[in-house]
Each structure stands twice: as C-alpha cells, then as structure tokens.
Protein backbone atom coordinates (compact mmCIF):
# COMPACT_ATOMS: atom_id res chain seq x y z
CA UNK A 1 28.36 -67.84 -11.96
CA UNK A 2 25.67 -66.33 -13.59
CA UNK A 3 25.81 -62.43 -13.81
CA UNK A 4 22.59 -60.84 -12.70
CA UNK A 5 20.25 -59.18 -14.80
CA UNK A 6 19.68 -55.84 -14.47
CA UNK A 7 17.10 -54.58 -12.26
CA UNK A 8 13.65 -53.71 -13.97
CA UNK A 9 12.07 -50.15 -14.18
CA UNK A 10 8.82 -49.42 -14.56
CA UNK A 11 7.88 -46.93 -16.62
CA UNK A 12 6.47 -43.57 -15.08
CA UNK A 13 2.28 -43.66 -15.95
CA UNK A 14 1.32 -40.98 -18.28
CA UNK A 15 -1.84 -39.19 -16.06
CA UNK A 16 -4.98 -38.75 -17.48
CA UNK A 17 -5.68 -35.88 -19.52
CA UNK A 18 -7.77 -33.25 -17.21
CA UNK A 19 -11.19 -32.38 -18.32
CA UNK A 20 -11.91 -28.37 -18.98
CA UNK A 21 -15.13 -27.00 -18.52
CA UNK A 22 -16.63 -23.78 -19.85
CA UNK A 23 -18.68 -21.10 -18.64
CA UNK A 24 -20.18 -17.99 -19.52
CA UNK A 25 -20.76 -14.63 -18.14
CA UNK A 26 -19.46 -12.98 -14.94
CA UNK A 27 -17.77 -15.39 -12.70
CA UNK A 28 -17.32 -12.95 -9.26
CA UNK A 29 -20.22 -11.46 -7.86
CA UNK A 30 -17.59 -8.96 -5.61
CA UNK A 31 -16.19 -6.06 -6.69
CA UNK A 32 -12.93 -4.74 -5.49
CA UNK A 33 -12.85 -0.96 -5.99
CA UNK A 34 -9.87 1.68 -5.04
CA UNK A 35 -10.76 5.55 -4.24
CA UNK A 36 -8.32 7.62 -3.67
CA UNK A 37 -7.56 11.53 -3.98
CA UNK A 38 -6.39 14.46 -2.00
CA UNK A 39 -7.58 15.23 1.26
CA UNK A 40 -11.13 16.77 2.29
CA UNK A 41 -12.50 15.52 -1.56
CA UNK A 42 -14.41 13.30 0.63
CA UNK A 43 -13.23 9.28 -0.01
CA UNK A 44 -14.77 8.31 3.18
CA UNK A 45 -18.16 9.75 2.56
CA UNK A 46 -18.28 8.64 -1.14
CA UNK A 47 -17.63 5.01 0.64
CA UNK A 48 -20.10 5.25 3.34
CA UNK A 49 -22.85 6.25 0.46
CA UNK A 50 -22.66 2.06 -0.06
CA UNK A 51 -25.82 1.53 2.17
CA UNK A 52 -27.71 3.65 0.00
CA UNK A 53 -27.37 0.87 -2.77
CA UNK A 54 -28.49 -1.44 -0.10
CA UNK A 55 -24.68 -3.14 0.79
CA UNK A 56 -24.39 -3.59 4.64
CA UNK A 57 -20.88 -2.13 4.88
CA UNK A 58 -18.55 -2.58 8.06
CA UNK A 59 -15.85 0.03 7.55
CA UNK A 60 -12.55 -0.72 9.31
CA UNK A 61 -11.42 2.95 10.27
CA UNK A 62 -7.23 3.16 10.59
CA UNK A 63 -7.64 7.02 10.25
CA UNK A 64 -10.36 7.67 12.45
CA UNK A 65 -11.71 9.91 9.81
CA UNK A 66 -14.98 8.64 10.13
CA UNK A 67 -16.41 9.58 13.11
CA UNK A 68 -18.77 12.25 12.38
CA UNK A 69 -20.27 9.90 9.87
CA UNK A 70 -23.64 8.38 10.75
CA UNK A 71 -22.16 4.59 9.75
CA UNK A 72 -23.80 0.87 9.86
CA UNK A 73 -21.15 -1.10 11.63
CA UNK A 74 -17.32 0.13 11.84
CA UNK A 75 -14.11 -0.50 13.85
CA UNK A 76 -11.90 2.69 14.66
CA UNK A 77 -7.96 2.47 15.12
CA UNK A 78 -6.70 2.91 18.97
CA UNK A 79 -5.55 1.17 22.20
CA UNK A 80 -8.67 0.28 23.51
CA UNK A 81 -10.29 -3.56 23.67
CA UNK A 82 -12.00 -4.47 20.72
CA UNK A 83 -10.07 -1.22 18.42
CA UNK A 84 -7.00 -1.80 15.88
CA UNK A 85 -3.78 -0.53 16.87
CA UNK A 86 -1.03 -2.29 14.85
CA UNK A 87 -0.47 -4.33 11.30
CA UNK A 88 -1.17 -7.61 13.49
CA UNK A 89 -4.49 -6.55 14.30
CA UNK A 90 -5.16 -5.43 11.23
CA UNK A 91 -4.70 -9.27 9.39
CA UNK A 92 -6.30 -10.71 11.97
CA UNK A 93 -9.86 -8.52 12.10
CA UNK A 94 -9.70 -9.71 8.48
CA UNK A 95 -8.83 -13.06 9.11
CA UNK A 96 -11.82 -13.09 11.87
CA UNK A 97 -15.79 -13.67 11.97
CA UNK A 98 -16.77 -10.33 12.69
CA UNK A 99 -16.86 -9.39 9.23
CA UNK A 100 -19.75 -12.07 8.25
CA UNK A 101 -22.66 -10.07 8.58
CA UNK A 102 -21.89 -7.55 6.15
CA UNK A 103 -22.02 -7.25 2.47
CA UNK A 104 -18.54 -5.34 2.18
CA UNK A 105 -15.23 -4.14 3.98
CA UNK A 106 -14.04 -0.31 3.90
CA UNK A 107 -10.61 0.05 4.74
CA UNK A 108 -9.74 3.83 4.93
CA UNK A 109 -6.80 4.05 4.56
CA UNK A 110 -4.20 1.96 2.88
CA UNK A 111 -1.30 4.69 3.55
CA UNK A 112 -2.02 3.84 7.14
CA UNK A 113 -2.10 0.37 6.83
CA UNK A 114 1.44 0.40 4.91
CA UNK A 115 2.67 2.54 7.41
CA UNK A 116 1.44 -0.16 10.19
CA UNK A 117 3.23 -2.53 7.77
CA UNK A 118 6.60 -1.07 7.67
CA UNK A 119 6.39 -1.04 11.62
CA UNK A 120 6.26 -4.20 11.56
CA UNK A 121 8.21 -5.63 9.24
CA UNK A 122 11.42 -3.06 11.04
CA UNK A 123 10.29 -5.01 14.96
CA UNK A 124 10.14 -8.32 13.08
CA UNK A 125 12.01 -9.00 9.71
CA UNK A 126 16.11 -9.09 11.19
CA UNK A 127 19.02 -8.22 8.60
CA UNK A 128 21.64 -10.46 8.33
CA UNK A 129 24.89 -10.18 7.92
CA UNK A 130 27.28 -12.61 5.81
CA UNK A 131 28.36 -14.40 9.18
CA UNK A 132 24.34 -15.10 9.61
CA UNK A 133 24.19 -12.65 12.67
CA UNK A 134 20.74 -11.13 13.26
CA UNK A 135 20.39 -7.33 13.83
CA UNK A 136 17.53 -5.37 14.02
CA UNK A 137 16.79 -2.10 11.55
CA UNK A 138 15.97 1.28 12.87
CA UNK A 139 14.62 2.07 8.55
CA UNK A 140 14.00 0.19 5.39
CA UNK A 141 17.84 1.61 4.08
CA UNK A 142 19.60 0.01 7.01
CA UNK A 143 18.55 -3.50 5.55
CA UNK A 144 20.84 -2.86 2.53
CA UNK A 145 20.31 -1.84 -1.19
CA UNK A 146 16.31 -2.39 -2.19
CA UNK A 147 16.22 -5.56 0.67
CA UNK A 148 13.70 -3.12 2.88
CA UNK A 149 11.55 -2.76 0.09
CA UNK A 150 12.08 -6.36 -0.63
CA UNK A 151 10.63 -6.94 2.85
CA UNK A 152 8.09 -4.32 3.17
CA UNK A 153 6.11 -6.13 -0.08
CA UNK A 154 6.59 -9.35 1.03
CA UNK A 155 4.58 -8.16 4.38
CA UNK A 156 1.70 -6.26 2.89
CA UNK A 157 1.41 -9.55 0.37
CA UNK A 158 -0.09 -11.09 3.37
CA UNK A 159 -2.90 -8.23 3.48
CA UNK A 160 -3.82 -8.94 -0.10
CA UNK A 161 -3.91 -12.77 0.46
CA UNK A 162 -5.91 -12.14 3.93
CA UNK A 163 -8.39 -9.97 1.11
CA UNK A 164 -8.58 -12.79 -1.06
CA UNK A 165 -10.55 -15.19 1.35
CA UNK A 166 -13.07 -12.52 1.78
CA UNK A 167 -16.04 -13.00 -0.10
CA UNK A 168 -17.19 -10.20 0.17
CA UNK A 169 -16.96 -6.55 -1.39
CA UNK A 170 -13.75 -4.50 -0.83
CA UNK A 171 -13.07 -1.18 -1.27
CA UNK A 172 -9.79 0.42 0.16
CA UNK A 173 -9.26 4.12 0.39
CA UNK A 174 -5.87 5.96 -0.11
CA UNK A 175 -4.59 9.13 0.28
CA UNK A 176 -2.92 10.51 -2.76
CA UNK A 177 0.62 11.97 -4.03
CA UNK A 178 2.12 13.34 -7.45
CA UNK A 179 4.95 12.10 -8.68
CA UNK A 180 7.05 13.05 -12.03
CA UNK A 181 6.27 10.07 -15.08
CA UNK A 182 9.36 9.55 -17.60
CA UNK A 183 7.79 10.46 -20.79
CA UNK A 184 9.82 9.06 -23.60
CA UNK A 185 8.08 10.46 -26.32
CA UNK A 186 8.24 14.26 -24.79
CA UNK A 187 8.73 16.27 -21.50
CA UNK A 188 8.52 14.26 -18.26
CA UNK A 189 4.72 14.84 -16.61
CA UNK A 190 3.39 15.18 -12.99
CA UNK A 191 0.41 12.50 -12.54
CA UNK A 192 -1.74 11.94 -9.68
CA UNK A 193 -0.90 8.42 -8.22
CA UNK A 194 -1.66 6.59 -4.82
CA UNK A 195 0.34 7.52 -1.83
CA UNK A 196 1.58 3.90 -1.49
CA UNK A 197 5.44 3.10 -1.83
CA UNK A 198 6.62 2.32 -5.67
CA UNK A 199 10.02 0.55 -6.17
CA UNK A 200 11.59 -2.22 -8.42
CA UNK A 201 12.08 -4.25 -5.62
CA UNK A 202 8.67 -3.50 -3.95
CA UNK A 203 5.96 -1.91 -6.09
CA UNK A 204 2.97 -1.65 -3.68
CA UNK A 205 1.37 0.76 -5.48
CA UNK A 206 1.60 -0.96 -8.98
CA UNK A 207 0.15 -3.98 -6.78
CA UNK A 208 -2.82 -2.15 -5.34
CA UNK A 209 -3.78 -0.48 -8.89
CA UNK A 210 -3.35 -4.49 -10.67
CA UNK A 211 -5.53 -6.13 -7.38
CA UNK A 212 -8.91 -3.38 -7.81
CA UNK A 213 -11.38 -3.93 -10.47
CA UNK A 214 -11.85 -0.14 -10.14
CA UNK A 215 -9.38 2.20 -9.37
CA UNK A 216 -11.14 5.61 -9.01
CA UNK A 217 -9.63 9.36 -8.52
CA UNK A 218 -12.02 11.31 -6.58
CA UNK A 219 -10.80 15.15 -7.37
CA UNK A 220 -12.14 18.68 -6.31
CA UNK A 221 -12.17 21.19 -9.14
CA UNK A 222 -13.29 24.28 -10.29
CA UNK A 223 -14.49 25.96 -13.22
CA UNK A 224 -12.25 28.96 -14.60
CA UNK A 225 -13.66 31.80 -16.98
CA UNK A 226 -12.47 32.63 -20.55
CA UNK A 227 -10.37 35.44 -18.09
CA UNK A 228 -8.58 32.88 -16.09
CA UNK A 229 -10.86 33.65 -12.83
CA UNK A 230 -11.84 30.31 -11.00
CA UNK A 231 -15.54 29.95 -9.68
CA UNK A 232 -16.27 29.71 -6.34
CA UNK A 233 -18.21 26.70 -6.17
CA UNK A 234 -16.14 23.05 -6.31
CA UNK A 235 -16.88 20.66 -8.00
CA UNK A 236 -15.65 16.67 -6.81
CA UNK A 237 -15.69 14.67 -9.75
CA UNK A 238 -14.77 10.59 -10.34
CA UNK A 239 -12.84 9.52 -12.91
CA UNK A 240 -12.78 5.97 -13.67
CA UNK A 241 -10.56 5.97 -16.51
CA UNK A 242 -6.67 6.57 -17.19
CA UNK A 243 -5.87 10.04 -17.43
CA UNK A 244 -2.57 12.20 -18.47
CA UNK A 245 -2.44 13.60 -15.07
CA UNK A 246 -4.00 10.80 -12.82
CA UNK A 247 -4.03 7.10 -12.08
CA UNK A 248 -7.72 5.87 -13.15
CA UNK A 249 -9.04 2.43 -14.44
CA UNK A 250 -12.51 0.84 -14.68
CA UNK A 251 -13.50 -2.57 -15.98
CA UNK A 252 -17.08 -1.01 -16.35
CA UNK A 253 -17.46 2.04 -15.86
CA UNK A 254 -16.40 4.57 -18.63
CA UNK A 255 -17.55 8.29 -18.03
CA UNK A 256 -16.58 10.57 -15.66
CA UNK A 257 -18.81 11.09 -12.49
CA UNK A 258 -19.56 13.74 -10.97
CA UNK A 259 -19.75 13.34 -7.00
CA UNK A 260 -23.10 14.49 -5.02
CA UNK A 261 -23.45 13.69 -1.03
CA UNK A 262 -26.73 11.68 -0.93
CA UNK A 263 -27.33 10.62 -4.36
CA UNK A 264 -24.74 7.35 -4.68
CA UNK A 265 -24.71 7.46 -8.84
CA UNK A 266 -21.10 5.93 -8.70
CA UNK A 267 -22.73 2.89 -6.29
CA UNK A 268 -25.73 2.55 -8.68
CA UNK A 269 -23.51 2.23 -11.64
CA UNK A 270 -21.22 0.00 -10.30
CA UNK A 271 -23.67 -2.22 -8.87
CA UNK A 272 -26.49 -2.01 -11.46
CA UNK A 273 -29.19 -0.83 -8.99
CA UNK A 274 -31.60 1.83 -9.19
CA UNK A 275 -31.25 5.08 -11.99
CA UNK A 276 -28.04 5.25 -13.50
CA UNK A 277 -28.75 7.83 -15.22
C-alpha cells in the first residue's frame, strides 16, 4: 500500500503594497481649544465672545454659569425635560442632532462633567473580588489600589471619542487648581494646572491638555509699584504658551493676550478674521 503524500499548502499571498498620497497645508478646519483659570476671570464670557467672530456657538451649560449671558443657542444642567442632569445625558446630547446647526460646542465645565463621570462610573462599573463576586463602590479607593482611577479614565475616554465625531469646533472650559511640580534640577514649584484628576493609572488632565490644539490660562492680575503696592485696576490676561507657573500651549498663537469684554482679539487670532492686531 502506497503511503499518502502529504497534504499540499498553499502559500499565504503577499498583499499589494498600499498606495500613499500626499497633501499639503492644514488638514482640519476645527479647532479644539481649552480655557481654563480661577474663578470670576471670566472663561464663560471669553467663550461666548465666539459669535462676534461670526461662529454660531451652542454652549452646553453643566454649571449654569451662564445665565446672565445674552447667548445664541445653549442647554443648562437640571431635572427638567429637554436639560442635562447626569454623565448619560451628557454623551448622548453629543451623540445627538441638536448640535447640527451650529458652528461650535462650549462645554463649561469639564470639572463638572468629570464629576458626572465618577458618578457614574461608582452606580455602574462593579469591583470584583477574586471569587468573581460583584459589589458596588461607595469611592474610587474602595475599588482597590489605582483600579478607580483605572475606571474613571476609561469612562471619560468615551467623552473624548463622543468629541471626535463632532465636526465641529470645541472648546471646553475648566476650573483651575495648583499643584506642587517635582523640579529635578532645583526646588519643587507651584504651577497653575486644570482642576481635572492626574494619576498614573488615570491621567485626565494630561489627556485633556494632549486632546486641545490650544490650551489657554485665562488669569486676573495686577500691576504692583517699585514699593510693592498693587493697583487697583485688574487686568485678565491669556496666555497661550507654557509658563513656570501655569499650564499653557498654542499651536498658533504665541503672545500673550490681554482679555477685553467686547473686543474678541483671542477669537480673531485664532480664527484669522478681522484685526488681529
């Protein structure tokens, strides 16, 4: 008897080698731009200064800060029909059509939002144990070492993807915290950073300042004379660019700016309309 030969393979086809393409200048025509600050430097009016530029801007208020503002379109936080109340609403007004008629989103403000995130990731996210039984956590610590962060960034990924199918122009206000920076070259340093949670296991913040085009620190000051005696009048400046003390970063813009209700200079410079001078 005649052994059998062995079976035949066919070799695995090499595919085709993909075609590439090249292009040339800009390649998004929306800008996604962070403000943030302490309170009363005035974030939200600096973002509802947008229609002055000619942007039809919806702002989606989770602080109800906005409501002595004279705005185009917006949609406050509370219990009532039609009004955000919880992190599911909030994906969902994104994820929805009544955002088409406008030329760009506000969200004010992203601490809120994370807070609305952490709510739900505690009612919905279960910890379990080695025996796989389910429990529910009353904080982010009762999950175990860095697993609540773990969880918190996997949730507020899905606000960033929900931001992604937007074409459209974002900007997302935050309040603002200081924090002490590990200077290895010298003494340790307070800086100015977003009030958005930073861990190894769950660095929203980093994530927020990588996302933005523009990440911009709106800040009051005032002058003080050669005998240490500060001025009464404030100043609110912009700074678009990295500082010792703040948080800042620009892919355009590269002066400081300094911040007057009803002249939108930051708007005009960013979007290349009108006199930026």
């Amino acid at each position: 008897m005649q052994p059998k030969p062995p079976p035949t393979t066919t070799a695995a086809k090499t595919p085709p080698a993909k075609s590439f393409s090249v292009s040339s200048g800009k390649t998004s025509e929306f800008e996604r731009i962070g403000i943030y600050g302490p309170g009363g430097a005035g974030k939200t009016t600096l973002a509802s200064m947008l229609t002055l530029v000619k942007i039809k801007t919806l702002f989606i208020d989770l602080d109800n800060g906005s409501n002595n503002i004279d705005l185009l379109g917006r949609i406050n936080a509370g219990d009532k029909p039609g009004q955000i109340s919880n992190w599911s609403d909030l994906i969902d007004c994104l994820r929805s059509d009544i955002i088409a008629d406008y030329d760009a989103i506000v969200i004010d403000s992203l601490t809120v939002a994370e807070e609305w995130a952490e709510e739900w990731t505690l009612a919905n996210v279960p910890k379990i144990d080695k025996y796989g039984k389910e429990s529910r956590c009353k904080n982010l610590k009762a999950y175990g070492w860095a697993e609540g962060d773990s969880h918190l960034f996997d949730t507020f990924l899905k606000f960033f993807q929900a931001l992604e199918r937007i074409d459209k122009h974002v900007i997302l206000i935050c309040h603002c915290t200081d924090e002490k920076v590990p200077n290895p070259a010298g003494e340790d340093y307070l800086s100015y950073m977003p009030r958005l949670p930073k861990s190894k296991q769950g660095d929203i913040r980093s994530k927020f300042r990588d996302w933005v085009d523009h990440l911009l620190f709106l800040n009051l000051e005032r002058s003080v004379d050669e005998n240490g005696k500060a001025d009464d009048a404030v100043a609110r400046v912009i700074y678009p660019q990295l500082l010792p003390h703040a948080w800042a970063k620009s892919r355009t813009l590269r002066k400081t700016i300094t911040f007057r209700e009803g002249i939108p200079d930051l708007w005009q410079q960013i979007f290349n309309t009108g006199d930026t001078k």
